[in-house]
Protein backbone atom coordinates (compact mmCIF):
# COMPACT_ATOMS: atom_id res chain seq x y z
CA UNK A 1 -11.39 20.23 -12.94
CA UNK A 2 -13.81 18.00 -10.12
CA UNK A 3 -15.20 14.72 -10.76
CA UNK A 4 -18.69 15.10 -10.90
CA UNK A 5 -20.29 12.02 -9.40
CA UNK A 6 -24.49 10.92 -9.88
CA UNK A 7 -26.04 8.30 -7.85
CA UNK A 8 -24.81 7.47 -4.03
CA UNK A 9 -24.49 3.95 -3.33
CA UNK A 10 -23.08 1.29 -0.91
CA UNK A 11 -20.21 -0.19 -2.23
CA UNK A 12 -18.47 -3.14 -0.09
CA UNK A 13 -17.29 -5.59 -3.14
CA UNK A 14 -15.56 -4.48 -6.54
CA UNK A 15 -14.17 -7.83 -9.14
CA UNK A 16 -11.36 -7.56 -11.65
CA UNK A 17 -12.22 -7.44 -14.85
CA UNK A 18 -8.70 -9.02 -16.03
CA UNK A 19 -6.75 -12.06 -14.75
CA UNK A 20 -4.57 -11.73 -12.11
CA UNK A 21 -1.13 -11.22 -11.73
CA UNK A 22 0.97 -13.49 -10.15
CA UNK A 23 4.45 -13.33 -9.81
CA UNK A 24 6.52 -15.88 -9.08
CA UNK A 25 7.38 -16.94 -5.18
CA UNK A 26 10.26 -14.49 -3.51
CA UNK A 27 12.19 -16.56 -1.44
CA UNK A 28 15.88 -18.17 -0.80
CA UNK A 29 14.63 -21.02 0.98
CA UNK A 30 10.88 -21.42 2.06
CA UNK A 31 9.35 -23.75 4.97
CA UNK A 32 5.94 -24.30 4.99
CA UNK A 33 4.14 -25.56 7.97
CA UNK A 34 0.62 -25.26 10.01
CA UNK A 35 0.45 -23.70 12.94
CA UNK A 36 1.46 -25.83 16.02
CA UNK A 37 -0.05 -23.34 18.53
CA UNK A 38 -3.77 -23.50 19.46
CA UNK A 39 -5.50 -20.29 17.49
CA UNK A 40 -4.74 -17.92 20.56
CA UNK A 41 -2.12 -16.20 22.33
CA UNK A 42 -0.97 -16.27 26.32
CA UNK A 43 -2.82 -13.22 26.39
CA UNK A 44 -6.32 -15.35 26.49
CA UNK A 45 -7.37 -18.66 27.08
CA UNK A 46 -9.00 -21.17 25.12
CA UNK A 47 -12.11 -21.50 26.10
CA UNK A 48 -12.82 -17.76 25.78
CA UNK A 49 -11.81 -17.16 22.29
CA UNK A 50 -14.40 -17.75 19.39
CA UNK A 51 -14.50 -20.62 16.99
CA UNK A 52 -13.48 -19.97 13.51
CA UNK A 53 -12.59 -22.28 10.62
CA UNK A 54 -9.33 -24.58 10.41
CA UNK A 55 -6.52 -23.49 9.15
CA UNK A 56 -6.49 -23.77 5.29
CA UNK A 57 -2.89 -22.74 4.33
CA UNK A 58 0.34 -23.47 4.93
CA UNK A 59 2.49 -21.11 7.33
CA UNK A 60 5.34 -20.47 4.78
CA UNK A 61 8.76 -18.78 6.73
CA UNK A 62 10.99 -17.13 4.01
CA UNK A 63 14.24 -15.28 3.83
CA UNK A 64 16.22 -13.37 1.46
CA UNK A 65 19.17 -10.98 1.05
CA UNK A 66 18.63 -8.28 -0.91
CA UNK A 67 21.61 -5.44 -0.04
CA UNK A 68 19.83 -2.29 0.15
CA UNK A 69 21.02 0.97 -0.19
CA UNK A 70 20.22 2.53 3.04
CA UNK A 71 18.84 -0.56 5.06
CA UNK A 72 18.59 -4.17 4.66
CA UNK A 73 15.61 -5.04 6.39
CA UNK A 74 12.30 -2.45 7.00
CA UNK A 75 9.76 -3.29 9.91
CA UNK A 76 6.79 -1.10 10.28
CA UNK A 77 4.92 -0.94 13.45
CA UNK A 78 1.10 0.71 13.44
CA UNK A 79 -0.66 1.99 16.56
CA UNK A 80 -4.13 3.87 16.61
CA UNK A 81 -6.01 6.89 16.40
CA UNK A 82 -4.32 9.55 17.85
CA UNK A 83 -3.66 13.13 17.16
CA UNK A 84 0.35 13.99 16.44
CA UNK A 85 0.26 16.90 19.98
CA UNK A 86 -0.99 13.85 22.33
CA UNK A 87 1.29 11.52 21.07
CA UNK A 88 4.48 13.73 20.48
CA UNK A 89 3.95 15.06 24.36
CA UNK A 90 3.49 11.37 25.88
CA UNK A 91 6.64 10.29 27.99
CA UNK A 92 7.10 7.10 26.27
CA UNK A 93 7.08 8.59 23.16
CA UNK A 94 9.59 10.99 23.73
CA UNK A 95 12.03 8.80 25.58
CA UNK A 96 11.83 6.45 22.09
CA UNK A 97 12.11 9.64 19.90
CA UNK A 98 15.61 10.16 21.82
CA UNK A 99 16.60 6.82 20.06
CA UNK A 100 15.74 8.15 16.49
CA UNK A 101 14.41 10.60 13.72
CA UNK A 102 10.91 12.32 14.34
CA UNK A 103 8.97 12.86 11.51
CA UNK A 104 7.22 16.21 12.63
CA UNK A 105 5.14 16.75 9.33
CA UNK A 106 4.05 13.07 8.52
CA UNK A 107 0.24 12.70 7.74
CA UNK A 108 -2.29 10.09 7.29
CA UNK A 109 -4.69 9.68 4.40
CA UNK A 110 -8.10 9.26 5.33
CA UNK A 111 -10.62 8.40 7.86
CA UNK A 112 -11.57 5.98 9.04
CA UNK A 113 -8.75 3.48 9.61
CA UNK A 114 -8.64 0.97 7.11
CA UNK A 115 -8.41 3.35 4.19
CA UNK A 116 -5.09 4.13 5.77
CA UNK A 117 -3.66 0.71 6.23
CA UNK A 118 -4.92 -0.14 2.50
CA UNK A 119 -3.20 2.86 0.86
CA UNK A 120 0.06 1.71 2.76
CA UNK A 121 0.14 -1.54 0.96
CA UNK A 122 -1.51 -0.29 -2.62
CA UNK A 123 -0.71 3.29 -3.10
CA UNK A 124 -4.20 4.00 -2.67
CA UNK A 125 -7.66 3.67 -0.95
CA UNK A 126 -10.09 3.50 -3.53
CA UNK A 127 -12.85 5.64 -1.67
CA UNK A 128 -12.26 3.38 1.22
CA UNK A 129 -14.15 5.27 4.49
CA UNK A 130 -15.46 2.05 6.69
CA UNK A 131 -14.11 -0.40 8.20
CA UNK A 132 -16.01 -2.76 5.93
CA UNK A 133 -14.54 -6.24 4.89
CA UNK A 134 -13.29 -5.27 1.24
CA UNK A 135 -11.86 -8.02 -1.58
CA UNK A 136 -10.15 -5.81 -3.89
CA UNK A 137 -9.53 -6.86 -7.26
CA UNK A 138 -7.17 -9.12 -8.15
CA UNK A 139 -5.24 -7.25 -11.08
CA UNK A 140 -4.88 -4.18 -8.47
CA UNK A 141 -1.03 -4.64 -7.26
CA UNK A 142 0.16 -4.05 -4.19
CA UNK A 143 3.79 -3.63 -2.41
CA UNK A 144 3.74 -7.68 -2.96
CA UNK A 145 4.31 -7.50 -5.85
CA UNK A 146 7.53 -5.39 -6.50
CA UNK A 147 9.16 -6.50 -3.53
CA UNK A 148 9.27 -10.06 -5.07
CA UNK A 149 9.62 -9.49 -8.48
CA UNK A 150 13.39 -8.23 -6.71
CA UNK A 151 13.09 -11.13 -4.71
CA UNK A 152 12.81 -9.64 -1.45
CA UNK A 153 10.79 -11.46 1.06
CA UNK A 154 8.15 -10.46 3.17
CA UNK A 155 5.32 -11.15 5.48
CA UNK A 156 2.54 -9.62 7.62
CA UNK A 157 2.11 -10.46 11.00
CA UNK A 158 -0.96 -9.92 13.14
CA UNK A 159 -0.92 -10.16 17.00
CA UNK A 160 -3.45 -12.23 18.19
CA UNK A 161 -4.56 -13.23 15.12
CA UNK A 162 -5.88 -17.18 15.50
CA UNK A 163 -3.81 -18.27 12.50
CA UNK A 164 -1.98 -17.91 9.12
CA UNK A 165 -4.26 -16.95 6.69
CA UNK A 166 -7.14 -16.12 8.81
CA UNK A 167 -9.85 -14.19 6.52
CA UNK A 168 -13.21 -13.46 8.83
CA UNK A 169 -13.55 -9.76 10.20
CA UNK A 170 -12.26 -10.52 14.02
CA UNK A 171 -11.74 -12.72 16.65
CA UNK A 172 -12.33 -11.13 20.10
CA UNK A 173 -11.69 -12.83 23.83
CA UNK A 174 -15.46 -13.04 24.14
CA UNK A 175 -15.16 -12.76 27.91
CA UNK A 176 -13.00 -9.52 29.09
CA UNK A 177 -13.31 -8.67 25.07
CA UNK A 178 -9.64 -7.69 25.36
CA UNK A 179 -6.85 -8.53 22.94
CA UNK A 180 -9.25 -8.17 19.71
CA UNK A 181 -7.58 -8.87 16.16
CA UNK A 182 -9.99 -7.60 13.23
CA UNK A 183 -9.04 -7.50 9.63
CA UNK A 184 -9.25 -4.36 8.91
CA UNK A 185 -5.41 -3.63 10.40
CA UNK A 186 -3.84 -6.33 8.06
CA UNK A 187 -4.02 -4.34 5.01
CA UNK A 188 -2.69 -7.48 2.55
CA UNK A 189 -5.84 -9.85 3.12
CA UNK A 190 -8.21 -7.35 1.56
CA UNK A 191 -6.49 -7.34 -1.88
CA UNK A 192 -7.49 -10.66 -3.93
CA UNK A 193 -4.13 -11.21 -5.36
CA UNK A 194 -3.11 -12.29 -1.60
CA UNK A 195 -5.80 -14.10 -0.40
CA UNK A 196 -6.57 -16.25 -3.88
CA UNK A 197 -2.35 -17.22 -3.91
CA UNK A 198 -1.83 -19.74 -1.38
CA UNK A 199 2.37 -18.88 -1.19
CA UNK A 200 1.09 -15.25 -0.39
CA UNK A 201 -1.80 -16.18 1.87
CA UNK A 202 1.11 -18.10 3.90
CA UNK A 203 3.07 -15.25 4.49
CA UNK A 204 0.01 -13.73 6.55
CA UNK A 205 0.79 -14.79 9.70
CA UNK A 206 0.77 -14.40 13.76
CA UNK A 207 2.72 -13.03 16.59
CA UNK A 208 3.88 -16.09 17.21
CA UNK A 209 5.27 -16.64 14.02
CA UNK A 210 6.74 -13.54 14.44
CA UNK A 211 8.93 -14.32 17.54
CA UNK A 212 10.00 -17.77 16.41
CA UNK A 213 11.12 -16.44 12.92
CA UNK A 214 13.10 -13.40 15.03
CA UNK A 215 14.85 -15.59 17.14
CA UNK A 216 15.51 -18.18 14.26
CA UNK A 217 16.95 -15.48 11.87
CA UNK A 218 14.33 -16.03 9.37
CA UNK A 219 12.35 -13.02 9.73
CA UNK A 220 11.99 -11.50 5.68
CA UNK A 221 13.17 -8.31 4.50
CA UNK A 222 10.00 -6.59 4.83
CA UNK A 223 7.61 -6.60 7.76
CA UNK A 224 4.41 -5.13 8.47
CA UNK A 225 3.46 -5.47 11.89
CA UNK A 226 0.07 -4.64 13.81
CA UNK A 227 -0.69 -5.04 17.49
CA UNK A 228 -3.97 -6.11 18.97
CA UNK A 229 -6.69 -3.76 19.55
CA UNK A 230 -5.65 -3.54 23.44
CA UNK A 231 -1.29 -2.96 22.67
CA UNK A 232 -2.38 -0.42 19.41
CA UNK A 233 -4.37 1.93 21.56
CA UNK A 234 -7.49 1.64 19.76
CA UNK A 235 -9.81 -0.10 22.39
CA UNK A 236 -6.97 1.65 25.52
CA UNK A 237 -5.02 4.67 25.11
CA UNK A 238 -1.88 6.57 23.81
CA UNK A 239 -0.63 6.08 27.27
CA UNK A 240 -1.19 2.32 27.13
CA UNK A 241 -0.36 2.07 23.50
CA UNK A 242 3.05 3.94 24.03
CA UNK A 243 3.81 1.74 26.87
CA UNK A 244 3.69 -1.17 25.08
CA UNK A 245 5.67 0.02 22.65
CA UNK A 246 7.94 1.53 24.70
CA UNK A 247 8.46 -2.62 26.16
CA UNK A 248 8.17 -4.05 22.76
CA UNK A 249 10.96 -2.31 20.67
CA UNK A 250 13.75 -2.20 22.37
CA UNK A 251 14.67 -5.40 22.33
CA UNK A 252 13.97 -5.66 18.34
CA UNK A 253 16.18 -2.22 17.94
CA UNK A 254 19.35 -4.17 19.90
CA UNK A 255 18.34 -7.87 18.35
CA UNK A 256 21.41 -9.55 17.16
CA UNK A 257 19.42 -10.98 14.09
CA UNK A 258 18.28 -6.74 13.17
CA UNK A 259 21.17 -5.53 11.89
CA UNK A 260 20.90 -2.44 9.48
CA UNK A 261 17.08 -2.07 9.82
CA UNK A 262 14.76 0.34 9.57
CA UNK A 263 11.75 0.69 12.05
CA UNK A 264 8.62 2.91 11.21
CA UNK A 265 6.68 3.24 14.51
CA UNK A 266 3.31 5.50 13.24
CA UNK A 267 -0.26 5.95 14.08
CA UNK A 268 -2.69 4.68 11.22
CA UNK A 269 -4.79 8.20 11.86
CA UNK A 270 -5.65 10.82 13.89
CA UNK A 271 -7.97 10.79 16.68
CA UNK A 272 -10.24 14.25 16.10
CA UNK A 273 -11.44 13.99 12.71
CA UNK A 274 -12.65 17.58 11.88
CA UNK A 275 -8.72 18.57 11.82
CA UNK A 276 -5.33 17.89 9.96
CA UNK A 277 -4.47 14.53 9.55
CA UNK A 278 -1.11 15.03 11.32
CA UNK A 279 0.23 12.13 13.09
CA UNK A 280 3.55 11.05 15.23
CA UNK A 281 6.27 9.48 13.17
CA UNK A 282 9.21 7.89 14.24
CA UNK A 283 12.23 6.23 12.73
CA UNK A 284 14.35 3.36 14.58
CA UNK A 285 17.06 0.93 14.37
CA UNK A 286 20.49 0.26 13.23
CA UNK A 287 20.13 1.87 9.90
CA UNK A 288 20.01 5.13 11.70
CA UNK A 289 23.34 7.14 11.94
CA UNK A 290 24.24 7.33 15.45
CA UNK A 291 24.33 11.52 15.24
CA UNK A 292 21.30 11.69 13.57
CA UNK A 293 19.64 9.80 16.39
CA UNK A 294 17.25 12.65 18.89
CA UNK A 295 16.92 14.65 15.94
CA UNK A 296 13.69 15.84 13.74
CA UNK A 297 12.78 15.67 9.89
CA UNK A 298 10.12 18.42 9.22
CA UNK A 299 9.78 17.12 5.41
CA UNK A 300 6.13 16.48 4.56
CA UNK A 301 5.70 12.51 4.60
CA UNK A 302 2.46 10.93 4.58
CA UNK A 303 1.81 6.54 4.50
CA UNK A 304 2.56 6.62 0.97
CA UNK A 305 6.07 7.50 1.99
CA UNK A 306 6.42 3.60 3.11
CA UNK A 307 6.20 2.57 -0.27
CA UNK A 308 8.41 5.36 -2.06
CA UNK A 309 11.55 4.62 0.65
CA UNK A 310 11.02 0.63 0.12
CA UNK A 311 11.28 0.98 -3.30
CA UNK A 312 14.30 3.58 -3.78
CA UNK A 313 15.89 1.29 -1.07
CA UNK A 314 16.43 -1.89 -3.02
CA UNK A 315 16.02 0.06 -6.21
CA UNK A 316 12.17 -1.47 -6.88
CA UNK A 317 9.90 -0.53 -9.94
CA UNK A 318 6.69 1.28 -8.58
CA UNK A 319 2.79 0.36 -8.52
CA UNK A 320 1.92 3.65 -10.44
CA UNK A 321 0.24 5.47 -8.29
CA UNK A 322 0.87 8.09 -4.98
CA UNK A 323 3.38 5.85 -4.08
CA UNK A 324 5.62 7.17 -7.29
CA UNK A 325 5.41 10.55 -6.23
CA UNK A 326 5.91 10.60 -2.78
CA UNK A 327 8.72 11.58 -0.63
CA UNK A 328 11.37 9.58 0.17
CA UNK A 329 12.69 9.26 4.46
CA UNK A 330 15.64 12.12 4.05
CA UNK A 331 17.49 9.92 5.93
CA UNK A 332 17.25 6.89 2.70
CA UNK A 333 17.29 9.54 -0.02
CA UNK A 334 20.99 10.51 0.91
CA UNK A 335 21.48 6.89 0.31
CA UNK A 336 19.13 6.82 -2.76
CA UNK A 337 20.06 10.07 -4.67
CA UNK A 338 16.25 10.82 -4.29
CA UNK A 339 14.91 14.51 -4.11
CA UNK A 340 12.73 15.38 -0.95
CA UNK A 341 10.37 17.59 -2.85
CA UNK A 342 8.39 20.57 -0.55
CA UNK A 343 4.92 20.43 -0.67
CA UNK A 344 3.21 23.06 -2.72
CA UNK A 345 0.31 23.39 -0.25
CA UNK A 346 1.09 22.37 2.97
CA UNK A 347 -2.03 24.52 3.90
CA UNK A 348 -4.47 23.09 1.95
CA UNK A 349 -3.35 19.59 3.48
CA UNK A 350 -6.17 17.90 5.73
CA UNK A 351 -6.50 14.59 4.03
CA UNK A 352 -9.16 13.94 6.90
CA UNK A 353 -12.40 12.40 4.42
CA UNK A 354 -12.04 9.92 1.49
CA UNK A 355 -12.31 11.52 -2.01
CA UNK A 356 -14.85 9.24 -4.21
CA UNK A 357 -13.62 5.71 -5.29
CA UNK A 358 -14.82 2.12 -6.14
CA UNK A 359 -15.56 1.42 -2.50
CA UNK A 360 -16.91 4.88 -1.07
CA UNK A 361 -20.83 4.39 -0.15
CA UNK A 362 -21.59 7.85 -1.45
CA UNK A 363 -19.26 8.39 -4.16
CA UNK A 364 -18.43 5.61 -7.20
CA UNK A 365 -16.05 6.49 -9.63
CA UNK A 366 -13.90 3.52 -11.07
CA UNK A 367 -10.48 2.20 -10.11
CA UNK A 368 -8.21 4.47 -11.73
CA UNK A 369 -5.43 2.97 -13.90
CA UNK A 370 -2.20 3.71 -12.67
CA UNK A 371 0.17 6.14 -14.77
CA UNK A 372 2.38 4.02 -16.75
CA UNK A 373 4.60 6.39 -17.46
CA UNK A 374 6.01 7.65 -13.91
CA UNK A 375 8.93 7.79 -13.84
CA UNK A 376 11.19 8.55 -9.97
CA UNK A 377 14.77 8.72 -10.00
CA UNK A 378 15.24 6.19 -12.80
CA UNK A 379 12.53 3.96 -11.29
CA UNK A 380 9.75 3.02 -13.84
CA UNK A 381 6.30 0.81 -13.33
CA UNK A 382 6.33 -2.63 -12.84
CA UNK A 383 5.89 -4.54 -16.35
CA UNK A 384 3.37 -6.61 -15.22
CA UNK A 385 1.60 -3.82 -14.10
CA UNK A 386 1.48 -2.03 -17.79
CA UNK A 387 0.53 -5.19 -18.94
CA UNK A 388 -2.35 -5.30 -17.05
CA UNK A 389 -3.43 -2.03 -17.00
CA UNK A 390 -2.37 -0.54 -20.70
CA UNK A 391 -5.31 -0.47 -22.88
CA UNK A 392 -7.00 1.43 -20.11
CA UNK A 393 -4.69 4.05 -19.39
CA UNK A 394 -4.71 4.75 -23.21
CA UNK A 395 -8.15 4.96 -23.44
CA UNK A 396 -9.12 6.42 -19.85
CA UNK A 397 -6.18 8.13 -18.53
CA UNK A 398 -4.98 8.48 -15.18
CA UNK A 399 -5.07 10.54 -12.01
CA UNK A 400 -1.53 9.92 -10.74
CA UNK A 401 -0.18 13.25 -11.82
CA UNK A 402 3.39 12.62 -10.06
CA UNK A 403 2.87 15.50 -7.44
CA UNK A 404 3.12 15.35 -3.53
CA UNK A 405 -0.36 16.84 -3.28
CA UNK A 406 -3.14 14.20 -2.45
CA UNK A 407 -6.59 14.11 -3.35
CA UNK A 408 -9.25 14.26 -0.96
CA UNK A 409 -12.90 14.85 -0.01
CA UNK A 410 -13.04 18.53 -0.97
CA UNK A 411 -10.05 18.19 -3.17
CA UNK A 412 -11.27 14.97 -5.30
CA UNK A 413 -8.88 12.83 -8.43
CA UNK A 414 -9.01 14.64 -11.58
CA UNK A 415 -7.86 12.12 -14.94
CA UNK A 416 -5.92 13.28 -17.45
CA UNK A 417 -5.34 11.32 -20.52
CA UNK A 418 -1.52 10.19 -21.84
CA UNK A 419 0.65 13.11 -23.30
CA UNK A 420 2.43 11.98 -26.62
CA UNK A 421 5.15 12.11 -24.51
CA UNK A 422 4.08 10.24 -21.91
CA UNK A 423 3.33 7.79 -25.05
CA UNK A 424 6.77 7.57 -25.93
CA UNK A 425 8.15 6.91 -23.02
CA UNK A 426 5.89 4.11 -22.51
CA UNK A 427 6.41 2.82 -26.32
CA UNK A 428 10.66 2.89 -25.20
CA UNK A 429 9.82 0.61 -22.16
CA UNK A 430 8.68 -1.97 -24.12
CA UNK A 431 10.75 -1.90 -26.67
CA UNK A 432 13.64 -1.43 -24.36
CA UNK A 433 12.67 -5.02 -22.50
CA UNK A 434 11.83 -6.78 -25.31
CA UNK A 435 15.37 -6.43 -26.05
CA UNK A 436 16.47 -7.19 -22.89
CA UNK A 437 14.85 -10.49 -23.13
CA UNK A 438 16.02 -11.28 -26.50
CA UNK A 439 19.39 -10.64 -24.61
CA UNK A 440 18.43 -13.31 -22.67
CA UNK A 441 17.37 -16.01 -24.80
CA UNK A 442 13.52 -15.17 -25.77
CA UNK A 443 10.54 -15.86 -24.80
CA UNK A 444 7.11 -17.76 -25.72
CA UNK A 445 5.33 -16.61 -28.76
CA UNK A 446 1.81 -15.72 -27.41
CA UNK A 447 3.79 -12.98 -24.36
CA UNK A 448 5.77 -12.00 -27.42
CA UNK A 449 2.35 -11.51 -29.56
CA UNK A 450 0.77 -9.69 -26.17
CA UNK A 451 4.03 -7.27 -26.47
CA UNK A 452 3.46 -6.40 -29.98
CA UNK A 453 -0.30 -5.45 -29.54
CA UNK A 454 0.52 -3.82 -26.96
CA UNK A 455 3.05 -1.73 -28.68
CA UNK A 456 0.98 -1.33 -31.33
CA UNK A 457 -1.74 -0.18 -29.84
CA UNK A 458 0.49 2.75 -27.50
CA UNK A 459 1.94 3.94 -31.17
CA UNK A 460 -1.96 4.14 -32.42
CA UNK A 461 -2.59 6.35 -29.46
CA UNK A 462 0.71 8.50 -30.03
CA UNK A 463 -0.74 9.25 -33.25
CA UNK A 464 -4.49 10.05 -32.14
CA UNK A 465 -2.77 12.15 -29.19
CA UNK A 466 -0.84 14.29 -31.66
CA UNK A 467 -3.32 14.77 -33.70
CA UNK A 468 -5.81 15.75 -31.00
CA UNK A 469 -3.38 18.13 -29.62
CA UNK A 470 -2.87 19.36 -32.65
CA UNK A 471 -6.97 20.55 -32.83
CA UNK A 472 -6.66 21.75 -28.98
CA UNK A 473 -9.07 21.80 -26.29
CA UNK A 474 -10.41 19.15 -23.43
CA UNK A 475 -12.92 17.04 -23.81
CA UNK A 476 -15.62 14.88 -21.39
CA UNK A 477 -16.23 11.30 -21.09
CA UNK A 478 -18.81 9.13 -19.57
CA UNK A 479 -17.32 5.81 -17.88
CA UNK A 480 -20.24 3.38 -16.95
CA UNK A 481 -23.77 2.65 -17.03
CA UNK A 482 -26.72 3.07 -14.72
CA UNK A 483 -28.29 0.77 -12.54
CA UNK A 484 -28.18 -1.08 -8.81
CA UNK A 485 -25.25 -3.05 -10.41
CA UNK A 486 -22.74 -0.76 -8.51
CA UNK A 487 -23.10 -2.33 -5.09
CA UNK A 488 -21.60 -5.62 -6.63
CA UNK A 489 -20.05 -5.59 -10.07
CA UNK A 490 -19.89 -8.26 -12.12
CA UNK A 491 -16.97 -10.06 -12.54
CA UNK A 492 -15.10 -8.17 -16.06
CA UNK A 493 -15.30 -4.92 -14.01
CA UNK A 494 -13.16 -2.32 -12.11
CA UNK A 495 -16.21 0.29 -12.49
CA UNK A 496 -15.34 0.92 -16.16
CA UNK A 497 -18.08 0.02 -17.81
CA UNK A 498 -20.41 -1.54 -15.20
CA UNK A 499 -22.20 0.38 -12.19
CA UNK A 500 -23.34 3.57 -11.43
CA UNK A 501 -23.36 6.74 -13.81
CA UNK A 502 -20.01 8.75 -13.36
CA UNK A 503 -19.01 11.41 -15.43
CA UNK A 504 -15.51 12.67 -15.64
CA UNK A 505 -13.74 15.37 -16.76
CA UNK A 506 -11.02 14.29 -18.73
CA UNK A 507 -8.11 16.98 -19.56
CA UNK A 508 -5.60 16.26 -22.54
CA UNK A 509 -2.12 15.58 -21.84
CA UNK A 510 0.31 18.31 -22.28
């Protein structure tokens, strides 16, 4: 079944149409402070940099210790643009791959960048194919939000970025134009429910930051880490890019303060575009057995991957989405008791043009809500997330299917509504934590009224489900409405009900 999608349109802003979530602050013990550096690096000077605005957040350093089951720390390192043969054949790269676990199968998502990055944090790009400055909604989770509902900490850190919790698209040496940081490599600052939460916003932060909380022993639990436009290759070259690298790591692999952690050194995409989206992998550091170090993986992997080992690592519920079904590192699912599925289609895999979404400028369809009832080697969705997102999975269904194989251009999201099954199991995970809380002492009267309905309302659709099955058959709905709207929806809106015309073909559970 295909989406079939009416009028094209350029989409660069979607709103929530719910409140946010916010979770509560993930930390052990939490210093906040502004920067102390002028906004720039030694790699420029002053006087060349541009002027943005002051600093409007507090630099916040936390730590935690969360045991994990194969690793106790992940860092992931992104270069640029490059196809897997040029990388996998540069000298540099194969004198690092000596030190580690190539991933010889491991593909990107989309072109161009940023749908990449944003997928890595979200379990999905929306339609994503600029490099456009996106605010995604706020009730749209991301890996934020697991990681510190576990209480691991975390933080993004940009190189040459001019400050923590610096929003505007770039800032470029305006001189030799060298060293650029631009927003669309920090993945976090796009999604609302970062950049509206001051204690997240904090955690955004520079190089600089970087070093000082490495050679501190504060550096969090998780790390995503992105070079400057010169060190990532994008504006240079695999041969500079793998240099750098090459320089950078190995002092973080023998650090005193990186003990048991897991590196992820990967390209965001590939360079030619008409092909596979195949691109060098490589995983570092201490968590490594020494004699599986110089070895390969050839188990497909693509950036969703990230998200699926984090979370079968320190045993985290999932966002719902590709990130469920995706296959965990080999090397952490020994750990994990997770099953490194084979792809079903490894031919059919290109991945190399953005299927439709809420941000494509050709193709709208809505944010899809994620499938509550996932569930990955005993891990189930986040509560907060059902919460959020119940009514509409009910109503809408989902395209989160739980298999490896991703959508894309020529290959676009199918829904299908909630199997009574699916129904039930969602029904027993609410039930199931209402008791946990009444374990636990209770809880306020309007969550536990919110619960109820809730409940209430996933029995209704049981019913309607069964009895629908019972008739047989598909059937189609219309989400939306038409009119210029779709460009920027109204606040109440994550495309259902609001934009262009989009007609889906939705099949019935089974």
């Amino acid at each position: 079944m295909r989406i079939s999608l009416g009028l094209g349109a350029t989409v660069v802003m979607a709103h929530s149409w719910v409140c946010a979530v916010t979770l509560p602050s993930t930390t052990s013990a939490d210093v906040h402070r502004r920067d102390s550096t002028p906004p720039l690096t030694s790699h420029s000077s002053h006087s060349s940099r541009q002027r943005h605005p002051k600093q409007v957040v507090d630099t916040i350093t936390s730590t935690s210790n969360v045991p994990g089951k194969a690793f106790d720390r992940f860092i992931t390192i992104w270069l640029e643009n490059t196809d897997y043969a040029k990388a996998v054949g540069d000298p540099n790269m194969k004198k690092l791959a000596k030190q580690g676990i190539l991933l010889t199968n491991y593909h990107a998502l989309t072109h161009a960048s940023q749908g990449n990055y944003i997928a890595a944090a979200a379990g999905d790009y929306f339609g994503i194919e600029t490099g456009d400055t996106y605010n995604i909604p706020s009730n749209v989770s991301t890996i934020v939000d697991v990681l510190e509902d576990k209480g691991v900490s975390w933080g993004a850190y940009q190189e040459d970025m001019p400050y923590t919790g610096f929003l505007s698209a770039e800032a470029v040496n305006t001189r030799n134009k060298a060293n650029a940081y631009v927003r669309r490599h920090n993945p976090l600052v796009s999604f609302k429910s970062i950049t509206e939460n001051k204690a997240r916003l904090g955690r955004c932060k520079t190089h600089t930051a970087f070093l000082e909380e490495l050679e501190t022993g504060l550096l969090p639990q998780w790390v995503f880490y992105t070079p400057n436009m010169t060190n990532n290759g994008h504006d240079t070259s695999v041969t500079h890019a793998s240099h750098y690298a090459s320089t950078f790591l190995p002092s973080l692999l023998s650090h005193p303060s990186l003990s048991n952690t897991l590196f992820l050194l990967t390209f965001d995409e590939s360079h030619t575009y008409p092909v596979r989206n195949h691109v060098f992998a490589l995983l570092l550091g201490t968590a490594i057995p020494p004699h599986l170090r110089g070895t390969t993986d050839a188990s497909y992997y693509d950036h969703y991957s990230q998200l699926a080992t984090v979370q079968a690592n320190w045993g985290l519920r999932h966002l719902g989405r590709y990130d469920a079904a995706a296959n965990v590192f080999a090397v952490v699912a020994g750990e994990t008791g997770d099953v490194v599925r084979v792809h079903p289609d490894l031919g059919g895999v290109w991945l190399n043009q953005s299927y439709p979404g809420a941000f494509h400028r050709k193709y709208f369809a809505p944010i899809p809500p994620p499938n509550l009832a996932l569930r990955v080697n005993g891990r189930g969705i986040l509560p907060a997330i059902r919460k959020e997102w119940g009514e509409l999975w009910r109503g809408k269904g989902t395209v989160y299917d739980g298999s490896l194989e991703i959508p894309w251009r020529y290959k676009p999201q199918v829904y299908k509504l909630p199997s009574e099954e699916e129904l039930k199991i969602v029904e027993g995970d609410i039930e199931e934590e209402k008791e946990e809380k009444e374990k636990e002492g209770g809880k306020g009267g309007k969550e536990e009224e919110e619960e109820e309905e809730m409940a209430t309302m996933v029995k209704e659709s049981a019913t309607a489900t069964a009895a629908a099955a019972a008739v047989g058959g598909e059937r189609t709905e219309t989400a939306g409405v038409k009119g210029a709207a779709a460009r920027e929806r109204s606040a109440g809106s994550n495309g259902w009900g609001v934009g262009m015309a989009v007609v889906m073909v939705v099949v019935m559970g089974m």
